[in-house]
Protein backbone atom coordinates (compact mmCIF):
# COMPACT_ATOMS: atom_id res chain seq x y z
CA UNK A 1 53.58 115.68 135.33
CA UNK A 2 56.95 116.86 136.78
CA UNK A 3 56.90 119.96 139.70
CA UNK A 4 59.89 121.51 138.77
CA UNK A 5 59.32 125.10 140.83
CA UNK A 6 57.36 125.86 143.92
CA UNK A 7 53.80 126.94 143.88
CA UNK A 8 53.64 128.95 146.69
CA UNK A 9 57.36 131.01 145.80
CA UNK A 10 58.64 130.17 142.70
CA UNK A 11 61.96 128.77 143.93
CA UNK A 12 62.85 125.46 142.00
CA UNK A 13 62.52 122.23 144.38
CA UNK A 14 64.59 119.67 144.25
CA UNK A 15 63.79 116.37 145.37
CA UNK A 16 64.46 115.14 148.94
CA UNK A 17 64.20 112.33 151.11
CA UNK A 18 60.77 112.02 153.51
CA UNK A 19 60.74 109.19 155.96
CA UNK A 20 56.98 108.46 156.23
CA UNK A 21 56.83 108.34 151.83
CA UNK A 22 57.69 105.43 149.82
CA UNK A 23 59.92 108.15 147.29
CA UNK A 24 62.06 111.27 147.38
CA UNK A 25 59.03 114.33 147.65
CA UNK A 26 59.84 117.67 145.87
CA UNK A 27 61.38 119.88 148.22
CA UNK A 28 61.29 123.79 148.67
CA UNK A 29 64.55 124.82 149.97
CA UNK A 30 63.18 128.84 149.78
CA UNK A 31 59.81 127.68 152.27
CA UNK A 32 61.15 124.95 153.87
CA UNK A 33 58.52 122.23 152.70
CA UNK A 34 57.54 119.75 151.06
CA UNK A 35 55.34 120.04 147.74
CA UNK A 36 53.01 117.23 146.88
CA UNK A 37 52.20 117.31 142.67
CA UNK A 38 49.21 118.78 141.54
CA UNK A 39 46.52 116.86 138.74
CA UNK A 40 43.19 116.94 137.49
CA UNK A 41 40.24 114.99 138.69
CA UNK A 42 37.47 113.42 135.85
CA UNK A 43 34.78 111.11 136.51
CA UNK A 44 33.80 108.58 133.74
CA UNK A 45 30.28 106.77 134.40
CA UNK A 46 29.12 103.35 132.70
CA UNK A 47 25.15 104.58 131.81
CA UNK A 48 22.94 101.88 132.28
CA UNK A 49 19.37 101.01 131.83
CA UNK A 50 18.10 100.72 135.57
CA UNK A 51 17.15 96.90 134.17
CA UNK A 52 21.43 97.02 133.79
CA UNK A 53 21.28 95.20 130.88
CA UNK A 54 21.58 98.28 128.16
CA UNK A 55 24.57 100.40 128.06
CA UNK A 56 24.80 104.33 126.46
CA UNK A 57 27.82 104.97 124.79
CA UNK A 58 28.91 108.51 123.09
CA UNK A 59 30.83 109.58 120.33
CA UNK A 60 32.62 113.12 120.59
CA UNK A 61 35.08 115.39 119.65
CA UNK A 62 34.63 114.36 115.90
CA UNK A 63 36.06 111.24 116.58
CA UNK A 64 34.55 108.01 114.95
CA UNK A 65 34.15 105.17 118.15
CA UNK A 66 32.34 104.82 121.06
CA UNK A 67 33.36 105.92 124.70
CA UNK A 68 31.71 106.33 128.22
CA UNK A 69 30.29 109.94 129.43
CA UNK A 70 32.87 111.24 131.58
CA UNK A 71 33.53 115.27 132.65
CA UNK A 72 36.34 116.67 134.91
CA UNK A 73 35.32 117.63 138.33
CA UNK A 74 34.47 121.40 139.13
CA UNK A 75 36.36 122.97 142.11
CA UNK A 76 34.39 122.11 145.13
CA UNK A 77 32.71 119.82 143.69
CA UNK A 78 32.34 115.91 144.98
CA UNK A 79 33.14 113.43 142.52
CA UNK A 80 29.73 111.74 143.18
CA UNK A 81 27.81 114.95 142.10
CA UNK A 82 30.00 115.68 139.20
CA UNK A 83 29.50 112.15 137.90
CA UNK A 84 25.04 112.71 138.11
CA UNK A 85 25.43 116.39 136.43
CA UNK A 86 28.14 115.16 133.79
CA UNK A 87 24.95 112.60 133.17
CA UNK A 88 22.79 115.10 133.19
CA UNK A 89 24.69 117.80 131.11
CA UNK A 90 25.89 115.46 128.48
CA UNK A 91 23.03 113.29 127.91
CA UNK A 92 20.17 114.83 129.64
CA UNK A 93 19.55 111.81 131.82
CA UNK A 94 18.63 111.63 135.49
CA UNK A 95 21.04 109.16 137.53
CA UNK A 96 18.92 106.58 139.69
CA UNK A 97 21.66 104.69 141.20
CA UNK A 98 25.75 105.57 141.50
CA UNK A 99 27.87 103.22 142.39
CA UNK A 100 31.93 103.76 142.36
CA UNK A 101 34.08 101.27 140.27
CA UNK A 102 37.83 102.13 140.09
CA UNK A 103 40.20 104.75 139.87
CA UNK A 104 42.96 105.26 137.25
CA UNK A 105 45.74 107.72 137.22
CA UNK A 106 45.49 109.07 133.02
CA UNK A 107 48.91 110.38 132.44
CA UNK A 108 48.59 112.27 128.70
CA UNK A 109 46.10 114.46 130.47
CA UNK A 110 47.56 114.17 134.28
CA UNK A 111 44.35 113.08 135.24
CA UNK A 112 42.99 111.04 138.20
CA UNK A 113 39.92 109.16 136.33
CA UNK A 114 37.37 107.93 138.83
CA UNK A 115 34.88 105.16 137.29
CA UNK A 116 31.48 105.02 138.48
CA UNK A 117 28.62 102.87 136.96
CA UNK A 118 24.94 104.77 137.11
CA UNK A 119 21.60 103.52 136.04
CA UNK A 120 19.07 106.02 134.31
CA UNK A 121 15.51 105.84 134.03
CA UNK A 122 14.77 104.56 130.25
CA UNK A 123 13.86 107.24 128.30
CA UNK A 124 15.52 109.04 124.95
CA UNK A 125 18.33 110.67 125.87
CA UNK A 126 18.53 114.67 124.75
CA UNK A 127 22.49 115.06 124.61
CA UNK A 128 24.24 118.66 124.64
CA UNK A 129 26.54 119.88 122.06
CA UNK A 130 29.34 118.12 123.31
CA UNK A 131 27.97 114.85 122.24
CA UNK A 132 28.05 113.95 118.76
CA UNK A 133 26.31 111.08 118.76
CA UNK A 134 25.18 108.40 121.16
CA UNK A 135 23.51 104.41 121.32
CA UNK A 136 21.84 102.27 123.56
CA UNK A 137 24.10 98.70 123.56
CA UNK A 138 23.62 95.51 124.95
CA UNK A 139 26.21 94.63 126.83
CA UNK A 140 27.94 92.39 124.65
CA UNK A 141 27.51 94.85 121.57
CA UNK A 142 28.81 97.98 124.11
CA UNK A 143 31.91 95.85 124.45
CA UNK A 144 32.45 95.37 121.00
CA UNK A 145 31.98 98.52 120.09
CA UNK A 146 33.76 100.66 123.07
CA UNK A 147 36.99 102.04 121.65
CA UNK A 148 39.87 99.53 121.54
CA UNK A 149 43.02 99.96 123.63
CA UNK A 150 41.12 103.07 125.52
CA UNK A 151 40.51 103.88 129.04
CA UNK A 152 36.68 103.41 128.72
CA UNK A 153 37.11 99.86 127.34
CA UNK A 154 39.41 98.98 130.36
CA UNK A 155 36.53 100.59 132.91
CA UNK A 156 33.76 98.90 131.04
CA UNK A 157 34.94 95.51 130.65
CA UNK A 158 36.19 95.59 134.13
CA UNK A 159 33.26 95.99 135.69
CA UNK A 160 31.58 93.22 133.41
CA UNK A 161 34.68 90.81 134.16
CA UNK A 162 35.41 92.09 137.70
CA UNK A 163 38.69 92.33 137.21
CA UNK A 164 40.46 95.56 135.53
CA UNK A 165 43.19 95.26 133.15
CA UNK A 166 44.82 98.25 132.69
CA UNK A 167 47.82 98.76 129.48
């Protein structure tokens, strides 16, 4: 997403050389600095049995495949905790073990997306009303049935391959 007008005055920037970046920066003539672009910050977790051989997968938003839990980061919040209460919102599940993945820049929603996988103690999940559904995988059935071409299916089958492939 394009900065077209200062944040702090209004004034529209213009972008202008900066000899410690690798690209012109947007530039407020009005303030006299630079202005670095703005996004949103998600977390995306990989839910696993704490045996790691079971994956949960959701379904939401009325839509008909399978994707990973994931929730946008509160202000002042630490991606770590927002990735164990998205768990524990979403699914009502109580994160044992975090551990980060990889990060992907999401531009349709100019979002940073940090992956983390987390194990859960094995119990029934009790998911909120943003879930519509959800299942318990193994892990060659959760790749199979993660949504094609999607960001989740990218996280997850990095971390099973150990090398991402992002499209």
């Amino acid at each position: 997403m394009e900065m077209n007008y200062c944040v702090k005055c209004g004034a529209p920037l213009r972008l202008r050389y900066h000899e410690h970046e690798a690209k012109d920066i947007p530039w407020c003539a009005s303030c006299g600095e630079f202005r670095y672009p703005f996004f949103n910050c998600a977390v995306s977790m990989i839910v696993m049995n704490e045996e790691k051989d079971k994956v949960y997968l959701i379904k939401q938003y009325g839509k008909d495949s399978y994707v990973l839990v994931a929730g946008y980061v509160n202000l002042g919040e630490d991606a770590e905790d927002a990735a164990v209460r998205e768990v524990k919102e979403e699914m009502g599940l109580t994160v044992s073990t975090l551990h980060f993945n990889r990060s992907r820049y999401y531009p349709r929603t100019n979002t940073l997306m940090l992956n983390y996988t987390v194990t859960v103690k094995e119990h029934e999940p009790s998911p909120n009303w943003e879930i519509d559904s959800w299942k318990c995988f193994s892990i060659p059935e959760a790749r199979a049935s993660i949504r094609p071409g999607s960001l989740a299916q990218s996280f997850l089958n990095g971390y099973f391959d150990g090398e991402y492939s992002f499209t």
